[in-house]
Every structure is written in structure tokens, then in C-alpha cells.
PDB file of N, CA and C in Angstrom:
ATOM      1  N   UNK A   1      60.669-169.779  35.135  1.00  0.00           N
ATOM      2  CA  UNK A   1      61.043-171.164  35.380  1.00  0.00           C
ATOM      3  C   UNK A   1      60.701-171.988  34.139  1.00  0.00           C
ATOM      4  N   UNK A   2      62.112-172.904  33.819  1.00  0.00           N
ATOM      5  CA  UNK A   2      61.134-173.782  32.544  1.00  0.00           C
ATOM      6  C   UNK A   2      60.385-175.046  33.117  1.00  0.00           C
ATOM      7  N   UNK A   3      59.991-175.597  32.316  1.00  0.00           N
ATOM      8  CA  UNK A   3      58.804-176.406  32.094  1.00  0.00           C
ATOM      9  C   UNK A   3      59.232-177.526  31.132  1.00  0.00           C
ATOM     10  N   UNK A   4      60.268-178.499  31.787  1.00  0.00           N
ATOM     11  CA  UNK A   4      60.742-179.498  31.026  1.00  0.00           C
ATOM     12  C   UNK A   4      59.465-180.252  30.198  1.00  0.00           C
ATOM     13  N   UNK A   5      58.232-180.346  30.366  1.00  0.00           N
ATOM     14  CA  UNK A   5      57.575-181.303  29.776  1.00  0.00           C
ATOM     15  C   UNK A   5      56.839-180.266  28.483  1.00  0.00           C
ATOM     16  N   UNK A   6      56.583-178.917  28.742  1.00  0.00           N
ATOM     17  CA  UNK A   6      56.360-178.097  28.135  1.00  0.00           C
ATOM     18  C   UNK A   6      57.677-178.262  26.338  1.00  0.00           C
ATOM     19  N   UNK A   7      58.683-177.991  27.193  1.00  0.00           N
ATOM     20  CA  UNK A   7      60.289-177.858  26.660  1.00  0.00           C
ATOM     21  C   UNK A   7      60.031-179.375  25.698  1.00  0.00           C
ATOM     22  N   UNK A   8      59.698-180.652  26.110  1.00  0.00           N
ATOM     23  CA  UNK A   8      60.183-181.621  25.624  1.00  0.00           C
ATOM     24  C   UNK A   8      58.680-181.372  24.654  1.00  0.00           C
ATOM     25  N   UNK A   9      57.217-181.350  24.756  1.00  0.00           N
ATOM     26  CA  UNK A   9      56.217-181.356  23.192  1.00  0.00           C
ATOM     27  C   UNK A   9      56.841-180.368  22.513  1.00  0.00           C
ATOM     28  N   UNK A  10      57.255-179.731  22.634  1.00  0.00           N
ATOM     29  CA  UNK A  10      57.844-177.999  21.722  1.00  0.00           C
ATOM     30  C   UNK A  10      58.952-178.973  20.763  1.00  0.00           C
ATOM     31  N   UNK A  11      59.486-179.468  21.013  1.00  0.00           N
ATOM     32  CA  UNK A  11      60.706-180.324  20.401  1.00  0.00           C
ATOM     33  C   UNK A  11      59.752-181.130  19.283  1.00  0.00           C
ATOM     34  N   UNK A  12      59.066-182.438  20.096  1.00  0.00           N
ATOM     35  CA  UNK A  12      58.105-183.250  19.570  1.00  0.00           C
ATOM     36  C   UNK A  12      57.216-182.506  18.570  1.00  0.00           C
ATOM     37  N   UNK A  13      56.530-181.254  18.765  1.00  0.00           N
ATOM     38  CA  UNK A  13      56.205-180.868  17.642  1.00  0.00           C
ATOM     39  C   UNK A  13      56.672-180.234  16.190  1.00  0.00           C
ATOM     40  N   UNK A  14      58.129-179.627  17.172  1.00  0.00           N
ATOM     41  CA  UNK A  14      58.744-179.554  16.008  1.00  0.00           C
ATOM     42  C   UNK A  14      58.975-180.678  14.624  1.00  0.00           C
ATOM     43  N   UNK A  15      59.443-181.771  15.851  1.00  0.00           N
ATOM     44  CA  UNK A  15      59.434-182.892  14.536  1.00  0.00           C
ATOM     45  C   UNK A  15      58.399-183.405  13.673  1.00  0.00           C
ATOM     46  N   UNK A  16      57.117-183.433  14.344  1.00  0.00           N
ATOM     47  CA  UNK A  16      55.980-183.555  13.717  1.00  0.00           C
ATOM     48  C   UNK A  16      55.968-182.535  12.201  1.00  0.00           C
ATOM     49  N   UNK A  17      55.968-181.346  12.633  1.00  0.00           N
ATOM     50  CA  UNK A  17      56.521-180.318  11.568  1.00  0.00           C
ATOM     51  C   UNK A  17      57.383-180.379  10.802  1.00  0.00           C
ATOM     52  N   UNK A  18      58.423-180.764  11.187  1.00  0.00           N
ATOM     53  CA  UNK A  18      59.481-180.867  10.382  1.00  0.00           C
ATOM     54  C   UNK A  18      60.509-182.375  10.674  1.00  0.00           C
ATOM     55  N   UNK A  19      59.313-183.155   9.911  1.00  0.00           N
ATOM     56  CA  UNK A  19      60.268-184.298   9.984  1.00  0.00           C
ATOM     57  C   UNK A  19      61.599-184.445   9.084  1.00  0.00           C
ATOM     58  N   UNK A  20      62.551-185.574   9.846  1.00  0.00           N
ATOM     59  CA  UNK A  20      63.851-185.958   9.354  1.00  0.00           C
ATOM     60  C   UNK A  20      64.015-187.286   9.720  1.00  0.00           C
ATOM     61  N   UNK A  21      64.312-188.443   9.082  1.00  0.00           N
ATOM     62  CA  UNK A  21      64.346-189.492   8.598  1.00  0.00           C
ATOM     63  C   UNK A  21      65.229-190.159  10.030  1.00  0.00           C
ATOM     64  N   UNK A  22      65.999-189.648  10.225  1.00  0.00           N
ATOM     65  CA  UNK A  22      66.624-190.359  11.317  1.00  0.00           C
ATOM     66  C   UNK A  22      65.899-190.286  12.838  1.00  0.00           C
ATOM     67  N   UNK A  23      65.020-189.169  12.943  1.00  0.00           N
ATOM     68  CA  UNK A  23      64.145-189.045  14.074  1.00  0.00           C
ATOM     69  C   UNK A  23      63.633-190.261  14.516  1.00  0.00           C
ATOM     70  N   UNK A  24      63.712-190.749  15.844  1.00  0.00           N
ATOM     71  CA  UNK A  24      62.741-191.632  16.359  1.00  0.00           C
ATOM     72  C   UNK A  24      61.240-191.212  16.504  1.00  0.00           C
ATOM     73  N   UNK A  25      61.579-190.007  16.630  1.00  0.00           N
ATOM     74  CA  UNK A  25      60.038-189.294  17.088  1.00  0.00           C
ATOM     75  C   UNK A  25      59.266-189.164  16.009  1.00  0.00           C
ATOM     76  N   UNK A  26      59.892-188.990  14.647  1.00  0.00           N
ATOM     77  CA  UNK A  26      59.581-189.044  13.592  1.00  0.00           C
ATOM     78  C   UNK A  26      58.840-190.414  13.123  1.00  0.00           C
ATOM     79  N   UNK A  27      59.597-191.172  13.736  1.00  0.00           N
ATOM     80  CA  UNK A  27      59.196-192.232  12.864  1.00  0.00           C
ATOM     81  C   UNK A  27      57.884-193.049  13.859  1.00  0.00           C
ATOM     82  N   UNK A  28      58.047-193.204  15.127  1.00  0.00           N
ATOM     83  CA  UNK A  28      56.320-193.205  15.784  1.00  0.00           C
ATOM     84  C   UNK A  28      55.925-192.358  15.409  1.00  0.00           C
ATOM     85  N   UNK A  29      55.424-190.872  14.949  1.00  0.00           N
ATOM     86  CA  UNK A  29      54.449-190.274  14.413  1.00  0.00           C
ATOM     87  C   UNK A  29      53.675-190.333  12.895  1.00  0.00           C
ATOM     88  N   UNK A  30      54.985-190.991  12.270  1.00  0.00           N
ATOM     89  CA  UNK A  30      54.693-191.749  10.912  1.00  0.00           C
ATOM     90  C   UNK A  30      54.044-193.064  10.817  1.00  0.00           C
ATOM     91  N   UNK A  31      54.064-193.936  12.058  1.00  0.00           N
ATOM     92  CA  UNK A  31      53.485-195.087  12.727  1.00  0.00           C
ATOM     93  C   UNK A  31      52.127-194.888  13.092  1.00  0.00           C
ATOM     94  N   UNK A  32      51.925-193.542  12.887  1.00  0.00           N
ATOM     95  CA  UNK A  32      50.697-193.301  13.526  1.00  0.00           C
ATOM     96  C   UNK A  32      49.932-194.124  14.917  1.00  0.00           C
ATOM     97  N   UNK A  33      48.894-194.180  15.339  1.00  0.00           N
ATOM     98  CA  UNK A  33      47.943-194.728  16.309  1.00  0.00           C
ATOM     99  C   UNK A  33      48.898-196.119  17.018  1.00  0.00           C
ATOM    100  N   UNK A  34      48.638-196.771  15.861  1.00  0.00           N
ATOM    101  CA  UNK A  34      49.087-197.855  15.875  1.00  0.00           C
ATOM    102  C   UNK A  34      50.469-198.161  16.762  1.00  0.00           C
ATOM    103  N   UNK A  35      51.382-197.375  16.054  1.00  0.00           N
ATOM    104  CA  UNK A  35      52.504-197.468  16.349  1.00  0.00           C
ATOM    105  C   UNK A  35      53.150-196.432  18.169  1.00  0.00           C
ATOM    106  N   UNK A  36      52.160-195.370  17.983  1.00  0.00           N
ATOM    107  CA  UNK A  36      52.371-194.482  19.076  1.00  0.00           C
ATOM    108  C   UNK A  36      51.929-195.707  20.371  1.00  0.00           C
ATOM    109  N   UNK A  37      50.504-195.783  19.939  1.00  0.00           N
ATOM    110  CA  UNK A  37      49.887-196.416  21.079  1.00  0.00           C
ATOM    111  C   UNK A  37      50.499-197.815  21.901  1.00  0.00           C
ATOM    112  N   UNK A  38      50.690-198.241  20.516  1.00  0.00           N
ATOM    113  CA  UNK A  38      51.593-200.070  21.117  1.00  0.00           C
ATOM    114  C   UNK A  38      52.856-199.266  21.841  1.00  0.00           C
ATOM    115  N   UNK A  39      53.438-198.523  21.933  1.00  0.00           N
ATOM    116  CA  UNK A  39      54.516-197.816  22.646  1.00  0.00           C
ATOM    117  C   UNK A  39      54.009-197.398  24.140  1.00  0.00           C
ATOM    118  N   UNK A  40      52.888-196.723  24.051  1.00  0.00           N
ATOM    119  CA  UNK A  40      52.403-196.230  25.171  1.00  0.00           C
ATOM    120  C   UNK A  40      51.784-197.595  26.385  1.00  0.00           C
ATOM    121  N   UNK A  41      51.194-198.452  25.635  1.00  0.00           N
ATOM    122  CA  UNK A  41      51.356-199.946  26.367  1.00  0.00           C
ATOM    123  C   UNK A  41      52.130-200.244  26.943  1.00  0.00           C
ATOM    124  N   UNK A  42      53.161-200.456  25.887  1.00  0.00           N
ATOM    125  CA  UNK A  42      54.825-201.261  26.816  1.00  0.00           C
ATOM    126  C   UNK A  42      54.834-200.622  27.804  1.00  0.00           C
ATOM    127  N   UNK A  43      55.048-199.054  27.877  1.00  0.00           N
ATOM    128  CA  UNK A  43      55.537-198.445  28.357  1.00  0.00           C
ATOM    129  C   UNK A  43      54.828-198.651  29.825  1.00  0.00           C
ATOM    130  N   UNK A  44      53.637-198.326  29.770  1.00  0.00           N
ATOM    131  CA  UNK A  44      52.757-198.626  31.211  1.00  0.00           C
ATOM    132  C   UNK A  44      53.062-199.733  31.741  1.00  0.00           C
ATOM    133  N   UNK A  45      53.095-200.946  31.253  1.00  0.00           N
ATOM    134  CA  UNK A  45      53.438-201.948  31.953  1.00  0.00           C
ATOM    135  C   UNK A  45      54.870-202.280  31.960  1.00  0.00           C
ATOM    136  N   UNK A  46      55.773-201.389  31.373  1.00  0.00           N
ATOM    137  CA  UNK A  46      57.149-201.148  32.427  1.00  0.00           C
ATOM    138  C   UNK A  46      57.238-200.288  33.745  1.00  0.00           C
ATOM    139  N   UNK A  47      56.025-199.390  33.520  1.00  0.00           N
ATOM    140  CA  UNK A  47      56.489-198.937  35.007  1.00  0.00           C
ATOM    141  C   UNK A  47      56.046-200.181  36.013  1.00  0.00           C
ATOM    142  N   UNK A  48      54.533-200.655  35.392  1.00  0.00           N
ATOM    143  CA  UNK A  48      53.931-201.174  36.692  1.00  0.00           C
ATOM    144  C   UNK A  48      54.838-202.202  36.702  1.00  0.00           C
ATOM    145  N   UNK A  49      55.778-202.835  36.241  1.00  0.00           N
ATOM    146  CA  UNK A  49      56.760-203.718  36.757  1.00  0.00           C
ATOM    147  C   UNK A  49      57.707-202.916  37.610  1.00  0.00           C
ATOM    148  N   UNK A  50      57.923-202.021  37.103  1.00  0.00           N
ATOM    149  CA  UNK A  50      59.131-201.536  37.947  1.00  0.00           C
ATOM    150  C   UNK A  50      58.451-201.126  39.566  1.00  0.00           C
ATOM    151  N   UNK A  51      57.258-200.547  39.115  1.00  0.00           N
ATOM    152  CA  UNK A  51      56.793-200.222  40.877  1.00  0.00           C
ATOM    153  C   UNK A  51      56.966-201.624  41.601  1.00  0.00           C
ATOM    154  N   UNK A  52      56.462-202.685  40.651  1.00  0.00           N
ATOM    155  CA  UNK A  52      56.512-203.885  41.547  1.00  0.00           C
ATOM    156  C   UNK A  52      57.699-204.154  42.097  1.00  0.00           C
ATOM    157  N   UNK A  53      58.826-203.702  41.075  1.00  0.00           N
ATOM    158  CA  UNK A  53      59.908-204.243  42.025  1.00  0.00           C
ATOM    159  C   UNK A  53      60.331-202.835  42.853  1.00  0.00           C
ATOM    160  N   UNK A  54      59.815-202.376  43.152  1.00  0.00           N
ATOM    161  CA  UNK A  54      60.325-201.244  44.253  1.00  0.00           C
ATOM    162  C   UNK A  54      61.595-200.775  43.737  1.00  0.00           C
ATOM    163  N   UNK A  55      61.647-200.175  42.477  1.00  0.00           N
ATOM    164  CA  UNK A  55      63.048-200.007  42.328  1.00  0.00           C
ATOM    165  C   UNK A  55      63.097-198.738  41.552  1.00  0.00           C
ATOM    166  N   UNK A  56      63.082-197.465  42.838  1.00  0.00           N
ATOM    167  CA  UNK A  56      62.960-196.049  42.621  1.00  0.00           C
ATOM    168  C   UNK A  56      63.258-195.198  41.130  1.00  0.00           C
ATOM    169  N   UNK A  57      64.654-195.774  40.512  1.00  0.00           N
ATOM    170  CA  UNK A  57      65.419-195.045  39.724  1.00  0.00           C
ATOM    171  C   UNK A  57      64.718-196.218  37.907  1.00  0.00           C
ATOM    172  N   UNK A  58      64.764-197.406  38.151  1.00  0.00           N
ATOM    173  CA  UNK A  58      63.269-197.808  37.511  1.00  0.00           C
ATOM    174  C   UNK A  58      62.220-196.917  37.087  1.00  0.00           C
ATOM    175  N   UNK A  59      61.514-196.842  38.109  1.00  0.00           N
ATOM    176  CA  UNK A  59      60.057-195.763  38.126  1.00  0.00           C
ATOM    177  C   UNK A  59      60.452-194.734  37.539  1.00  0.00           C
ATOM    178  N   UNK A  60      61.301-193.900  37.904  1.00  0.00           N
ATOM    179  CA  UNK A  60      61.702-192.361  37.011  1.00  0.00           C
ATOM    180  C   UNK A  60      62.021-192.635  35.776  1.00  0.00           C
ATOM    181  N   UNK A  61      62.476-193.997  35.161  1.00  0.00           N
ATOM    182  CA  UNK A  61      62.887-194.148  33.729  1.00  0.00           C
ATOM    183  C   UNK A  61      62.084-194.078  33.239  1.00  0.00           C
ATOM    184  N   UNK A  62      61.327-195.385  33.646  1.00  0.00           N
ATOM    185  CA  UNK A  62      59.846-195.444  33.453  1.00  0.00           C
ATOM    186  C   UNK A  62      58.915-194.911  33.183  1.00  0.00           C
ATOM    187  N   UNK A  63      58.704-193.689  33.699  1.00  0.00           N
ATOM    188  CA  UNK A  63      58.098-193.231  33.755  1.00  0.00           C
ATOM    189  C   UNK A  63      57.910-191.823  33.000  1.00  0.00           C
ATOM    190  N   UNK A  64      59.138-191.522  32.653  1.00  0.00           N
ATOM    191  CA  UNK A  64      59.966-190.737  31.689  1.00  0.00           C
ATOM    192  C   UNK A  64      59.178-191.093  30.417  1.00  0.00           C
ATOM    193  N   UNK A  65      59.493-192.755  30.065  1.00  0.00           N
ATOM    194  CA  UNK A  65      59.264-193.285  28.901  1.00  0.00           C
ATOM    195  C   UNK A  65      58.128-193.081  28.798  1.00  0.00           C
ATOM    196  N   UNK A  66      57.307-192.951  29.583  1.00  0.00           N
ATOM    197  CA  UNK A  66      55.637-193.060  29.571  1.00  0.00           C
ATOM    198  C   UNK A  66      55.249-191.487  28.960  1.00  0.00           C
ATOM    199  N   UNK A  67      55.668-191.013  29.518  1.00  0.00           N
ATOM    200  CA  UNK A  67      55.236-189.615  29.530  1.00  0.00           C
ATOM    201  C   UNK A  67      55.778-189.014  28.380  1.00  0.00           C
ATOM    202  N   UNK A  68      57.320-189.616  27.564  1.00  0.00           N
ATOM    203  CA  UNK A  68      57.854-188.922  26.278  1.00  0.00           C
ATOM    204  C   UNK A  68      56.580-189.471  25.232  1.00  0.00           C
ATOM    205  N   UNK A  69      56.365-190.706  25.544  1.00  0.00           N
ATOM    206  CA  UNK A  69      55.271-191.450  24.170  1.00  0.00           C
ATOM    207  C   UNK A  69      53.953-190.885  24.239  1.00  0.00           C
ATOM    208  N   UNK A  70      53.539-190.727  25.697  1.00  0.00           N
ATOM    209  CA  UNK A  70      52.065-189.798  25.775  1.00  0.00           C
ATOM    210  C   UNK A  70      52.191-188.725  24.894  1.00  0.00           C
ATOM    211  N   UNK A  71      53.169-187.816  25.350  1.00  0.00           N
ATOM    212  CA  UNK A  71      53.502-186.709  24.773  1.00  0.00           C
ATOM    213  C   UNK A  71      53.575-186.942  22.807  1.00  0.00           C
ATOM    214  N   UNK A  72      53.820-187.642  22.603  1.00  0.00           N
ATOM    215  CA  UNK A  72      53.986-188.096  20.974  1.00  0.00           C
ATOM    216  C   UNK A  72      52.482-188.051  20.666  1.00  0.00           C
ATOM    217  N   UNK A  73      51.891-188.853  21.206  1.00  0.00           N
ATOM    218  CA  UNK A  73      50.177-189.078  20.812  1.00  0.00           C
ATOM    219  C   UNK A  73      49.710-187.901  21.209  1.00  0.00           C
ATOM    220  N   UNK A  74      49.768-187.005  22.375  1.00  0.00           N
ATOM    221  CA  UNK A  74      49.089-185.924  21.937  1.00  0.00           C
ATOM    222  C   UNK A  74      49.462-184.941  21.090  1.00  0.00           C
ATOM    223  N   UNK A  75      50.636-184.793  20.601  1.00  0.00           N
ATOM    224  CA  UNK A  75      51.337-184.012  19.583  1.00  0.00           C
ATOM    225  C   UNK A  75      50.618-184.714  17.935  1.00  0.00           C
ATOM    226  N   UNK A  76      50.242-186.164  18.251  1.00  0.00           N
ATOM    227  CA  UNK A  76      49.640-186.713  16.656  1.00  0.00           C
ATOM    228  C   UNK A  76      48.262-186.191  16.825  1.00  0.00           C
ATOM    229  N   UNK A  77      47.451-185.862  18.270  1.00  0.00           N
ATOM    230  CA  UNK A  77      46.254-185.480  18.078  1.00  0.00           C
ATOM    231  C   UNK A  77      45.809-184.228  18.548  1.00  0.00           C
ATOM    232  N   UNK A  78      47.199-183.379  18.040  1.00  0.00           N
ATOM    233  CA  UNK A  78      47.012-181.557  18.378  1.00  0.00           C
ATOM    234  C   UNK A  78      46.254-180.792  19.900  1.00  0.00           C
ATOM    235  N   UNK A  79      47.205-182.140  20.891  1.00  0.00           N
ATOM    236  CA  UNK A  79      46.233-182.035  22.048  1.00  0.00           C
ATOM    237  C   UNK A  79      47.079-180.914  22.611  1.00  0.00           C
ATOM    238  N   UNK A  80      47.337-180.188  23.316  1.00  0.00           N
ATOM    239  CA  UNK A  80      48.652-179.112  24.359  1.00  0.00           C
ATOM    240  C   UNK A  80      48.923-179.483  25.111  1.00  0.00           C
ATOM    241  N   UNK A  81      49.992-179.341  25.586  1.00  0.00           N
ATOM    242  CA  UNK A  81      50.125-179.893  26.977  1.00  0.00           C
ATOM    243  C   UNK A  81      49.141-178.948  27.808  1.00  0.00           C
ATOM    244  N   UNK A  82      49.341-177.611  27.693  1.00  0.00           N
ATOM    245  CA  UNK A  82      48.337-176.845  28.600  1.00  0.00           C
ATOM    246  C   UNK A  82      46.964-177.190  28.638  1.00  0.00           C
ATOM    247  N   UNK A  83      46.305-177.617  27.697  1.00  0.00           N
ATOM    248  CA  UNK A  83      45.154-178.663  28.345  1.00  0.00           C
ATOM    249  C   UNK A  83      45.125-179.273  29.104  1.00  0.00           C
ATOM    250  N   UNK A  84      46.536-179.973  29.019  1.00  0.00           N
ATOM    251  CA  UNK A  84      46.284-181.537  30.616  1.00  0.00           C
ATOM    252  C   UNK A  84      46.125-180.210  31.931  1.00  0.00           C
ATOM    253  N   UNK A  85      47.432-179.429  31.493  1.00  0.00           N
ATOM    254  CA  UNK A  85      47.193-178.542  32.890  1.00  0.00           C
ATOM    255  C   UNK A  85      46.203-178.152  33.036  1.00  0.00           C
ATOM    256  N   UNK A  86      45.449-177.482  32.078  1.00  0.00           N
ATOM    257  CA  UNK A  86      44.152-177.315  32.814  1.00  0.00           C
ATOM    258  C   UNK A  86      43.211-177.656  33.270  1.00  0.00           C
ATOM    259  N   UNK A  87      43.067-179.304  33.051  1.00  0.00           N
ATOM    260  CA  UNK A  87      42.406-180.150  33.598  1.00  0.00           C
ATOM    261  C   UNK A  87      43.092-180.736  35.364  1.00  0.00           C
ATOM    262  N   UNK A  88      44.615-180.601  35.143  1.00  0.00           N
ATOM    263  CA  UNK A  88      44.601-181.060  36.395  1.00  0.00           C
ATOM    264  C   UNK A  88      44.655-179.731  37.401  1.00  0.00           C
ATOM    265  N   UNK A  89      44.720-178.529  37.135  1.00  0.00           N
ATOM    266  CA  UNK A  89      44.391-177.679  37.412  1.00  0.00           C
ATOM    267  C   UNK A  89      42.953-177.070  38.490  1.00  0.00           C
ATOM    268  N   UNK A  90      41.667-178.102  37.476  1.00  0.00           N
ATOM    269  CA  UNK A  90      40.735-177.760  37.725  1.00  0.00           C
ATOM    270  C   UNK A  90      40.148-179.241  38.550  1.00  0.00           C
ATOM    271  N   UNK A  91      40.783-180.056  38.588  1.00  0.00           N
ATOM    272  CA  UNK A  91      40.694-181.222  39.649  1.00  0.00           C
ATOM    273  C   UNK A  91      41.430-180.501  41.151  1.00  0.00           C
ATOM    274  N   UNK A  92      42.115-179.639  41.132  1.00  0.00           N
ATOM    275  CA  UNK A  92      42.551-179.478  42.480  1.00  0.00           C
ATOM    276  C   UNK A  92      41.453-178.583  43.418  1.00  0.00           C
ATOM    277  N   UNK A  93      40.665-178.186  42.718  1.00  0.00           N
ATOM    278  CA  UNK A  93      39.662-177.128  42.967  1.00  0.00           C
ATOM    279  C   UNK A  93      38.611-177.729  43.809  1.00  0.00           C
TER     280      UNK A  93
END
């Protein structure tokens, strides 16, 4: 089975690796902290607007967005995704 979020840092790191000028992903990782993080802001407080307005297909954008920019910052700080799993992994326990 794939593992779209797996599938989508594999990409993200690629670009990290091998940047190209037209990349968006490229260019928040060239933004470094700064630039990742002020992304990861917006982004949270678009969902929590969107939860506010109860507006399902909102939240999944949303939330999308949240999770592509997380994914950027841990790709700038060589985090895995299989770490998170194994942390939420070991919360179910």
C-alpha cells in the first residue's frame, strides 16, 4: 500500500537535493526557518478558520496545506516522516 505522505517528503526531499529555480518547494527551503515557518502559521490558522466555518472540503485543503509545509520543515531539519510514526505509534500504546 502507498503512503501518500511518505510519497509526498520523498518528492520534498528530492528537491531539497536537487534544487530547480522554478520549485516552490525550492524556494521555502531556500527561505529557510523563516520563510518555512511563517507558512506553517498561515497555514494553521486557515484551518482553524475553516473548522470554524464548518466547511468540510475547507478542512481537507487546509489541512493538506498544513501538512505539505510541515513536511518542508521537517525535510529542512532531516526529521523522517517515520519518526512522527513512531511517535504516534508509541502514543497508541
Amino acid at each position: 500500500m502507498s503512503d501518500p505522505l511518505q510519497e509526498l517528503f520523498s518528492t520534498i526531499c528530492d528537491r531539497r537535493d536537487n534544487p530547480s529555480e522554478q520549485s516552490y518547494t525550492c524556494k521555502l527551503l531556500a527561505g529557510g526557518d523563516n520563510k518555512i515557518l511563517k507558512k506553517i502559521g498561515e497555514e494553521a490558522a486557515e484551518v482553524v478558520m475553516a473548522c470554524k466555518d464548518d466547511d468540510p472540503d475547507a478542512i481537507a485543503s487546509e489541512v493538506a496545506d498544513l501538512l505539505y509545509h510541515t513536511l518542508v520543515a521537517m525535510a529542512h531539519h532531516n526529521v523522517d516522516v517515520d519518526a512522527v510514526y513512531q511517535h504516534l505509534e508509541g502514543r497508541r500504546r
